[in-house]
N, C-alpha and C. Protein backbone atom coordinates (compact mmCIF):
# COMPACT_ATOMS: atom_id res chain seq x y z
N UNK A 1 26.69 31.09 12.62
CA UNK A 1 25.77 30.11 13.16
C UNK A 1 26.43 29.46 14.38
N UNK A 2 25.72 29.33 15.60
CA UNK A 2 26.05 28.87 16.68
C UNK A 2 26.44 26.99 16.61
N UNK A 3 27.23 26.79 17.70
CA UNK A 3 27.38 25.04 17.07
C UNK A 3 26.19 24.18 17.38
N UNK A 4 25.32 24.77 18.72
CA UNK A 4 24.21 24.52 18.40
C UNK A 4 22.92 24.13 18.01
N UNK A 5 23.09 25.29 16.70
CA UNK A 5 22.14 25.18 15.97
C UNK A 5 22.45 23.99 14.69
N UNK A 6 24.18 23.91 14.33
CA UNK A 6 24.64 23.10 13.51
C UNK A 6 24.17 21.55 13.79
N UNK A 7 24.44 21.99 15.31
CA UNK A 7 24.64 20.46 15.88
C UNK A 7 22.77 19.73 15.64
N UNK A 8 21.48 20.37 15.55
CA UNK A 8 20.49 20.66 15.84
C UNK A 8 19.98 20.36 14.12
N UNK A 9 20.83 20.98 13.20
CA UNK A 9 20.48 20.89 12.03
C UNK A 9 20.77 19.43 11.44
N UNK A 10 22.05 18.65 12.04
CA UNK A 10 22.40 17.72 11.59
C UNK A 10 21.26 16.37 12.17
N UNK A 11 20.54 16.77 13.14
CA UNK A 11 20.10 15.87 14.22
C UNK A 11 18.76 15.77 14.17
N UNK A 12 17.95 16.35 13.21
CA UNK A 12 16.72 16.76 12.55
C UNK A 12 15.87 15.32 13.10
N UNK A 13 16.34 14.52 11.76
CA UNK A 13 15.63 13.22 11.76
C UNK A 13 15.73 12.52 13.00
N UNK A 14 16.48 12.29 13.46
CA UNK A 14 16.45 11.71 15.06
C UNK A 14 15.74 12.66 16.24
N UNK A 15 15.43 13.37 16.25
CA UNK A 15 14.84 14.45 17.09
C UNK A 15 13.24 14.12 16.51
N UNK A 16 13.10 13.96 15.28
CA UNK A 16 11.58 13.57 15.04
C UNK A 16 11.30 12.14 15.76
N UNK A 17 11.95 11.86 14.48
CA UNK A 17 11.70 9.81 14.88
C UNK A 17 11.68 9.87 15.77
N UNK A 18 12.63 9.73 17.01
CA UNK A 18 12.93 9.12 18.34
C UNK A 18 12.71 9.76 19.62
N UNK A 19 12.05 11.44 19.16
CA UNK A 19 12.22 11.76 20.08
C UNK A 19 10.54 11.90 20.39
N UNK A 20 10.27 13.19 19.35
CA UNK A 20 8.91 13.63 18.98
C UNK A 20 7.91 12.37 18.92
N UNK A 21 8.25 12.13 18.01
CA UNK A 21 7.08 10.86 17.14
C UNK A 21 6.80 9.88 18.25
N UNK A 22 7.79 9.59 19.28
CA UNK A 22 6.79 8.78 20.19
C UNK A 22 5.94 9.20 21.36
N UNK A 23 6.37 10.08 21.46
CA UNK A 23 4.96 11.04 22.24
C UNK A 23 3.62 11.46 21.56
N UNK A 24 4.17 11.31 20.22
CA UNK A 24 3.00 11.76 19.61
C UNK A 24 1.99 10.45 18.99
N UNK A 25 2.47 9.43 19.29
CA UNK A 25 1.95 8.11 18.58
C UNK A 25 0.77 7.58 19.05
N UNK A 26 0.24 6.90 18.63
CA UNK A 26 -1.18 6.19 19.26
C UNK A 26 -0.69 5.07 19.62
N UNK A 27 -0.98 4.57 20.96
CA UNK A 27 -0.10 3.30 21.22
C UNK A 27 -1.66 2.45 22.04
N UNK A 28 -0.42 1.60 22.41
CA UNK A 28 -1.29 0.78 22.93
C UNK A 28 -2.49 0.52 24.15
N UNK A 29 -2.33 2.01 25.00
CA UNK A 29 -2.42 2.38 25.96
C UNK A 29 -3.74 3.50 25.86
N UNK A 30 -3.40 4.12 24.94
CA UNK A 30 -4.60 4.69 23.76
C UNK A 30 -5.49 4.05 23.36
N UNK A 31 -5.19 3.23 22.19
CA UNK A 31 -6.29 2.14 22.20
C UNK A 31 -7.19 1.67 22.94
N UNK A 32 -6.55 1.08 24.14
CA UNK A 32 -7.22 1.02 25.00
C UNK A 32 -8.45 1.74 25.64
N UNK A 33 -7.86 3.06 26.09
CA UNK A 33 -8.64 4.02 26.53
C UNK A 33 -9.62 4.21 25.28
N UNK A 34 -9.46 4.22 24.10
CA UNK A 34 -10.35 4.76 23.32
C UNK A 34 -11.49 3.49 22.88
N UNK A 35 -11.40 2.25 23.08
CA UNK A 35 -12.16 1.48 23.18
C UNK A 35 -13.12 1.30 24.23
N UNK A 36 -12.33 2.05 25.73
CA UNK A 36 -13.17 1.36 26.44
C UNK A 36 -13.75 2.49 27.00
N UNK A 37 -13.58 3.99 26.98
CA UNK A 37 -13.77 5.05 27.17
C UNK A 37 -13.75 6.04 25.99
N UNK A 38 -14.70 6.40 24.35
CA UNK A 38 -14.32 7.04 23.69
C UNK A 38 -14.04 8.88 24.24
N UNK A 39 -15.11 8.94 25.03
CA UNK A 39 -15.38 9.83 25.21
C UNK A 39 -14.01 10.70 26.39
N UNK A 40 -13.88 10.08 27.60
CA UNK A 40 -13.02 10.51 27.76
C UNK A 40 -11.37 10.38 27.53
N UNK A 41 -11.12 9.33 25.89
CA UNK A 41 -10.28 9.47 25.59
C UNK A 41 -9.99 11.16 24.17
N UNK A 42 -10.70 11.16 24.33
CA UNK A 42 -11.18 12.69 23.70
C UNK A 42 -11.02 13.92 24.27
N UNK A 43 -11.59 13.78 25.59
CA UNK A 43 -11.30 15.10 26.64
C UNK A 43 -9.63 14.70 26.73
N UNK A 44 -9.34 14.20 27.35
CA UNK A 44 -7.85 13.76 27.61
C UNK A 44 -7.01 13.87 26.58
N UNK A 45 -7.19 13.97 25.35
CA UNK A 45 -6.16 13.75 24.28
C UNK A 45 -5.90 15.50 24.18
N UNK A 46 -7.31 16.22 24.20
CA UNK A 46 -7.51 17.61 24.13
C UNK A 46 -7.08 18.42 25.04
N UNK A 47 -6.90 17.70 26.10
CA UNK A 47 -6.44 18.44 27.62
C UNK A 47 -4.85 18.42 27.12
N UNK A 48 -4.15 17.51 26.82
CA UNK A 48 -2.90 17.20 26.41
C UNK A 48 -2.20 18.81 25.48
N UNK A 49 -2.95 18.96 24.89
CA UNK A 49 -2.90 19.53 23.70
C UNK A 49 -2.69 21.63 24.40
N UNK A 50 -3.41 21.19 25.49
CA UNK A 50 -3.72 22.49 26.11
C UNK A 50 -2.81 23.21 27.37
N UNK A 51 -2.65 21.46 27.81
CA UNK A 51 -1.72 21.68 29.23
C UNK A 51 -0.43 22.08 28.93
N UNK A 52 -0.02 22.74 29.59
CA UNK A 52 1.44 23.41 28.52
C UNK A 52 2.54 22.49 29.39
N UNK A 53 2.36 21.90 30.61
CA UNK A 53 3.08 21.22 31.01
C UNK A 53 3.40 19.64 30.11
N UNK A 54 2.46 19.24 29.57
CA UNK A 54 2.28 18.15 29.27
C UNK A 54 3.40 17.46 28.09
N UNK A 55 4.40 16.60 28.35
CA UNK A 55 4.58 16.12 26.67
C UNK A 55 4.38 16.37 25.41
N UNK A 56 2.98 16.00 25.48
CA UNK A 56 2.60 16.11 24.15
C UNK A 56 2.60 17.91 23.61
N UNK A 57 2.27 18.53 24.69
CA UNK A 57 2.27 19.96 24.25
C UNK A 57 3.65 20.06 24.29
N UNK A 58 4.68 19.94 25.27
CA UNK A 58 5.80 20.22 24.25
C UNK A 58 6.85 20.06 23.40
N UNK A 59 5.99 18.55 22.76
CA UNK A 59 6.58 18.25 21.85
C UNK A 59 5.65 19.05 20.60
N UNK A 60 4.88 19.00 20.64
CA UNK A 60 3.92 19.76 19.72
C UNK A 60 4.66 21.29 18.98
N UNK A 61 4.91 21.87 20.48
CA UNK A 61 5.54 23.28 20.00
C UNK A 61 6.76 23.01 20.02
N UNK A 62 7.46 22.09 19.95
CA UNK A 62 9.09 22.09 19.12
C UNK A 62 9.06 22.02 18.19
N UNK A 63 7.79 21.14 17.65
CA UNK A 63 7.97 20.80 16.26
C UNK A 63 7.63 21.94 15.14
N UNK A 64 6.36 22.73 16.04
CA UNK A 64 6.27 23.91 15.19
C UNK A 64 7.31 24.86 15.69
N UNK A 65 7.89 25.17 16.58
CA UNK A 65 8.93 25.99 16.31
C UNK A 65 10.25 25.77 15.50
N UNK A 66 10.54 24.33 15.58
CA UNK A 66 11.50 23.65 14.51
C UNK A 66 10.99 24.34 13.05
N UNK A 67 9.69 23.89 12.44
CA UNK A 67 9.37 23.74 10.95
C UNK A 67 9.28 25.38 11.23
N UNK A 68 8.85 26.07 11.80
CA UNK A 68 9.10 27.60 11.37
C UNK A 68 10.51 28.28 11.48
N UNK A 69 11.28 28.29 12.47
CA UNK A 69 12.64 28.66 12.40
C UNK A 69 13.51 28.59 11.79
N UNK A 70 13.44 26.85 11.51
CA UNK A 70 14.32 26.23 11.15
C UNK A 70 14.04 25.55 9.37
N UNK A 71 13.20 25.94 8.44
CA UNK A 71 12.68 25.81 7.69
C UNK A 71 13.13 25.36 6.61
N UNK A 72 14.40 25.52 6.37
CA UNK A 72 15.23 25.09 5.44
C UNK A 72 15.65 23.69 5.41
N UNK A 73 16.41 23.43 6.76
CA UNK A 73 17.21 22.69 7.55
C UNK A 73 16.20 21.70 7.87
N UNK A 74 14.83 21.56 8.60
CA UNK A 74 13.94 21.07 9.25
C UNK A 74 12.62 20.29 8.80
N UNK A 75 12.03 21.23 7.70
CA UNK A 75 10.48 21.06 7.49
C UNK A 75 10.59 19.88 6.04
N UNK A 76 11.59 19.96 5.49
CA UNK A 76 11.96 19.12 4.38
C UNK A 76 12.06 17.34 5.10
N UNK A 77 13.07 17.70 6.16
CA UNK A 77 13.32 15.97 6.28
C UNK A 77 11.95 15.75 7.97
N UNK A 78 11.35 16.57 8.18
CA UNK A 78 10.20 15.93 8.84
C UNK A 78 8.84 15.93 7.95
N UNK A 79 9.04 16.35 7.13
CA UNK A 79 7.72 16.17 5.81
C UNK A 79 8.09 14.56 5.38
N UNK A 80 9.47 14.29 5.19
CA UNK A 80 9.71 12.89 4.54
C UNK A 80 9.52 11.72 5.67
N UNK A 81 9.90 11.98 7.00
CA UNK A 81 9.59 11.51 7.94
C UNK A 81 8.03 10.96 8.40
N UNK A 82 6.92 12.28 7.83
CA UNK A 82 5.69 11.97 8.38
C UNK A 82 5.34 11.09 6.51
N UNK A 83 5.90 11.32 5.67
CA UNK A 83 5.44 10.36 4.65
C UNK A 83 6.10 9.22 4.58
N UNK A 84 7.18 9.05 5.09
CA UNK A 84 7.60 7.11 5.54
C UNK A 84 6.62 6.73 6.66
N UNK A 85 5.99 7.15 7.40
CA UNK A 85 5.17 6.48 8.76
C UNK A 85 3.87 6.50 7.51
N UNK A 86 3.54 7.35 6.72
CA UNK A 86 2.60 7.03 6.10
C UNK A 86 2.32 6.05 4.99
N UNK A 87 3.63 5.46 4.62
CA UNK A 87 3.16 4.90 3.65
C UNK A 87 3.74 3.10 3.93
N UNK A 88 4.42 3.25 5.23
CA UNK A 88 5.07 2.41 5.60
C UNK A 88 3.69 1.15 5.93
N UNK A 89 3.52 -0.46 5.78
CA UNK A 89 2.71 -1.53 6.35
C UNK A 89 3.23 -1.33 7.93
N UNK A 90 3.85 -0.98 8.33
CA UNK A 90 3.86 -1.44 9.70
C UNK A 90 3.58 0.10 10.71
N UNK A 91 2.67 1.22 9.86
CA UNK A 91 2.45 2.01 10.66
C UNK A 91 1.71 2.15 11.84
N UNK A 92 1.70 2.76 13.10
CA UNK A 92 0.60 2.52 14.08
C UNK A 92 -0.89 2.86 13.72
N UNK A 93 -1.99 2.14 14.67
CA UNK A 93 -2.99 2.50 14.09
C UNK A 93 -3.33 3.88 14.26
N UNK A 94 -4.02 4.51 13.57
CA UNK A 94 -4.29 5.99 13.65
C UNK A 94 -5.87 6.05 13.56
């Protein structure tokens, strides 16, 4: 195993939390748009999703290339990750 990938395995949870998860969050800026524009906060969230340049797309495909590659190492402590934001009172709105 490359150091790497070691280094990568140890670094799981911080690579979600801090790295991923806030690109991927609904913030405040969102809200916004989706209050005052539903509609084109919809096209826009979807364009995101598509544009391969974009953030969110590639954080999107790290994460699925993480939970598939890395499956052992990976999909365990970002499963526990997306169930502390879920069960946590101070989660963002969704």
């Amino acid at each position: 195993m490359y150091q790497a990938e070691v280094d990568m395995d140890t670094h799981v949870d911080s690579l979600v939390a801090d790295f991923a998860f806030p690109q991927l969050a609904f913030n405040a800026s969102k809200q916004a748009m989706w209050e005052a524009h539903p509609v084109e906060y919809v096209r826009v969230s979807v364009d995101e999703y598509e544009n391969f340049s974009s953030p969110v797309s590639g954080v999107t495909s790290f994460l699925l290339s993480l939970a598939s590659n890395r499956t052992k190492t990976a999909f365990l402590p970002m499963l526990q990750f997306i169930n502390t934001v879920l069960r946590s009172a101070s989660a963002p709105l969704q």
